[in-house]
Protein backbone atom coordinates (compact mmCIF):
# COMPACT_ATOMS: atom_id res chain seq x y z
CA UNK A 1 -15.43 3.82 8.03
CA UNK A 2 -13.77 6.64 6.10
CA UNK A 3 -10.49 7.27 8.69
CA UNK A 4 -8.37 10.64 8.94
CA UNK A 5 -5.05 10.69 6.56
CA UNK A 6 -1.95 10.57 8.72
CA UNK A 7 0.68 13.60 7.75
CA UNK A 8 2.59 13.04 10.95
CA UNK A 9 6.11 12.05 9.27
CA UNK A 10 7.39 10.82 12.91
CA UNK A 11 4.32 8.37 12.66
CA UNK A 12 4.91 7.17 9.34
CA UNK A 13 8.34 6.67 10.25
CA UNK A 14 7.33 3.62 12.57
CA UNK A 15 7.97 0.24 11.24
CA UNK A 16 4.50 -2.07 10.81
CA UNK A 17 3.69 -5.28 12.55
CA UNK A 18 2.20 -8.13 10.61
CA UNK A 19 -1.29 -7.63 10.43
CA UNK A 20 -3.64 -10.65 12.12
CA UNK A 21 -7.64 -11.65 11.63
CA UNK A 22 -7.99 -9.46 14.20
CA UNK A 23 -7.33 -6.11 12.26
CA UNK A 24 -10.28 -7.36 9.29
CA UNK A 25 -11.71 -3.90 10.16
CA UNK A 26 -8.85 -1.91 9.46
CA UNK A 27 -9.16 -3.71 5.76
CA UNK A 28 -12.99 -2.24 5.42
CA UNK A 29 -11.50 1.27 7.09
CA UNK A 30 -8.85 1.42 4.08
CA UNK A 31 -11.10 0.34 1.16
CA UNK A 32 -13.69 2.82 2.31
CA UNK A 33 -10.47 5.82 3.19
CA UNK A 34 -9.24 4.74 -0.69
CA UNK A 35 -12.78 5.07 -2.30
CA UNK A 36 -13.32 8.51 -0.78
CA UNK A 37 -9.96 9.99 -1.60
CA UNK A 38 -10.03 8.32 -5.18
CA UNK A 39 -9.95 11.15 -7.35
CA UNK A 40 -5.93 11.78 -5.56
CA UNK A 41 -4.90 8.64 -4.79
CA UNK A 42 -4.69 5.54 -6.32
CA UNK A 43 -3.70 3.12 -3.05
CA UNK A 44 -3.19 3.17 0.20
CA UNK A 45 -1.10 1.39 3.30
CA UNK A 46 -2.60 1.05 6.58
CA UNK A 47 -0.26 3.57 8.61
CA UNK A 48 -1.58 6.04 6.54
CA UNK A 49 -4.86 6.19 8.73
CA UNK A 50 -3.03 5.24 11.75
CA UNK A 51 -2.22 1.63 12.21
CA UNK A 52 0.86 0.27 12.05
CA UNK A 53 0.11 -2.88 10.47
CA UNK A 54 0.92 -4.63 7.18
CA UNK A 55 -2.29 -4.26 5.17
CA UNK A 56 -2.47 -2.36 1.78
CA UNK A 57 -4.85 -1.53 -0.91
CA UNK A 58 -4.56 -0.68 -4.78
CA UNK A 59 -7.23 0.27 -7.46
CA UNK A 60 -7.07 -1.49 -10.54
CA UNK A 61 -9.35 -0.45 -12.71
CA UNK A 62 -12.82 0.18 -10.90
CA UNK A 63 -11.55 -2.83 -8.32
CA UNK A 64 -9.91 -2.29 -5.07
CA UNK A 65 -8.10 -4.80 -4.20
CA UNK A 66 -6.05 -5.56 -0.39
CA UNK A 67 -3.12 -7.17 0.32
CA UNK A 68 -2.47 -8.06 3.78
CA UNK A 69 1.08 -9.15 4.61
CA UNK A 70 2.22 -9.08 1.08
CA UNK A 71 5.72 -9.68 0.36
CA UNK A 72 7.35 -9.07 -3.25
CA UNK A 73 8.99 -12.51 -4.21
CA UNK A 74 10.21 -11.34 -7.53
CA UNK A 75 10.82 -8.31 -9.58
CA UNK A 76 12.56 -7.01 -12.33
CA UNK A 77 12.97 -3.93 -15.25
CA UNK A 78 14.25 -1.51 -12.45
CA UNK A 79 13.84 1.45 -13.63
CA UNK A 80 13.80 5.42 -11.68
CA UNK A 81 10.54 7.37 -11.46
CA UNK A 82 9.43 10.05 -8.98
CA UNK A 83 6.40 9.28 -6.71
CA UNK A 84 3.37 11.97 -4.03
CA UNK A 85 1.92 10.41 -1.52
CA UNK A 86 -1.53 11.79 -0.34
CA UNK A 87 0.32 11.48 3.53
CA UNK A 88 3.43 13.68 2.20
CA UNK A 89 3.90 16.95 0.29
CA UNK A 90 5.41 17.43 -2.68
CA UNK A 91 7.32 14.75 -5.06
CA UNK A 92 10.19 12.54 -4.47
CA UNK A 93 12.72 10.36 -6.52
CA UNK A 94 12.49 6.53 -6.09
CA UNK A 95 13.33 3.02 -7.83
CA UNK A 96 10.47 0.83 -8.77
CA UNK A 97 10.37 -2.44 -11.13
CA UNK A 98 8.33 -3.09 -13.83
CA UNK A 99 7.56 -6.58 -13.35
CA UNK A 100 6.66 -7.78 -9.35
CA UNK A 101 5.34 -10.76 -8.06
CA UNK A 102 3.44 -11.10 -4.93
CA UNK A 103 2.56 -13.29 -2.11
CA UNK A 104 -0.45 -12.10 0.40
CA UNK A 105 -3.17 -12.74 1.77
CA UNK A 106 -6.53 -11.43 0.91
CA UNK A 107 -9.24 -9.83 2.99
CA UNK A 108 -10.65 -13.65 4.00
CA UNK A 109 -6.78 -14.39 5.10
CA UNK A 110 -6.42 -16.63 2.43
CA UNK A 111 -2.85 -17.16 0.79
CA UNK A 112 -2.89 -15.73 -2.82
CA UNK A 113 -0.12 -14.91 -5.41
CA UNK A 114 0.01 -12.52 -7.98
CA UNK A 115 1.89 -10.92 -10.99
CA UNK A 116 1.68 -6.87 -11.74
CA UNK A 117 3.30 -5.09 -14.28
CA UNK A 118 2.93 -1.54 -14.95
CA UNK A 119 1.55 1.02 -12.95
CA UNK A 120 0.06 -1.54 -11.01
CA UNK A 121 3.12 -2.97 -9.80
CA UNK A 122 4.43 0.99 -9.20
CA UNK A 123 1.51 1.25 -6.69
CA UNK A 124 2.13 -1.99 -5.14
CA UNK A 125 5.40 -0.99 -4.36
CA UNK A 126 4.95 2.52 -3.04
CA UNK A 127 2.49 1.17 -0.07
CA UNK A 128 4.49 -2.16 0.74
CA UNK A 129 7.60 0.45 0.97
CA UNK A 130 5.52 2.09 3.79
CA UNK A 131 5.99 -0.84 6.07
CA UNK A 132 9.68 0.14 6.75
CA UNK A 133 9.16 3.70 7.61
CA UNK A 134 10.77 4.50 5.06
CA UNK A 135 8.97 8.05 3.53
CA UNK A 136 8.53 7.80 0.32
């Protein structure tokens, strides 16, 4: 189901809880939020339709791809970039790395580990950082 975008900053300020089999649906309700918002955004972290729960998805490509729980192990080639996000206005400075590697779990709550470089790994970043609260 194609949810609301949250723009309530005091919302998106709230830390997220580890995400459980339980919240599967919120995975369909953020592919289907990312594939009808796709011409502006390019991923997507749960609080951003209003559950506070570690679950993210990226495009790659044509693919969509969620993360639940995911957890950068490694990264590296920091560099400084500025970053929207479709929950925020306007643009804002942050640190990224060019190189990440990941640990999640996919949508069947299987363990899975991956490496992104790129803008991949940019986007990656940007929605895990929404776990903290921290606004991007």
């Amino acid at each position: 189901m194609i949810r609301q975008i949250v723009k309530d900053p005091l919302f998106l300020q709230q830390k997220s809880d580890l995400a459980t089999e339980a919240d599967k649906q919120v995975i369909v309700d953020l592919m289907d939020t990312l594939n009808a918002n796709m011409d502006r955004c390019v991923g997507m972290a749960a609080n951003m339709i209003g559950v506070r729960k570690q679950i993210i998805v990226v495009a790659v490509g044509p693919f969509v791809i969620p993360m639940v729980n995911p957890v950068i192990i490694k990264k590296s080639g920091k560099y400084e970039t500025e970053e929207s996000c479709l929950s925020l206005e306007g643009v804002r400075p942050c640190t990224r790395y060019n190189e990440i590697e990941v640990d999640y779990l996919d949508r069947n709550f299987k363990p899975q580990h991956g490496k992104y470089t790129g803008f991949t790994a940019q986007i990656i970043q940007h929605e895990i950082q929404h776990f903290s609260g921290e606004l991007i």
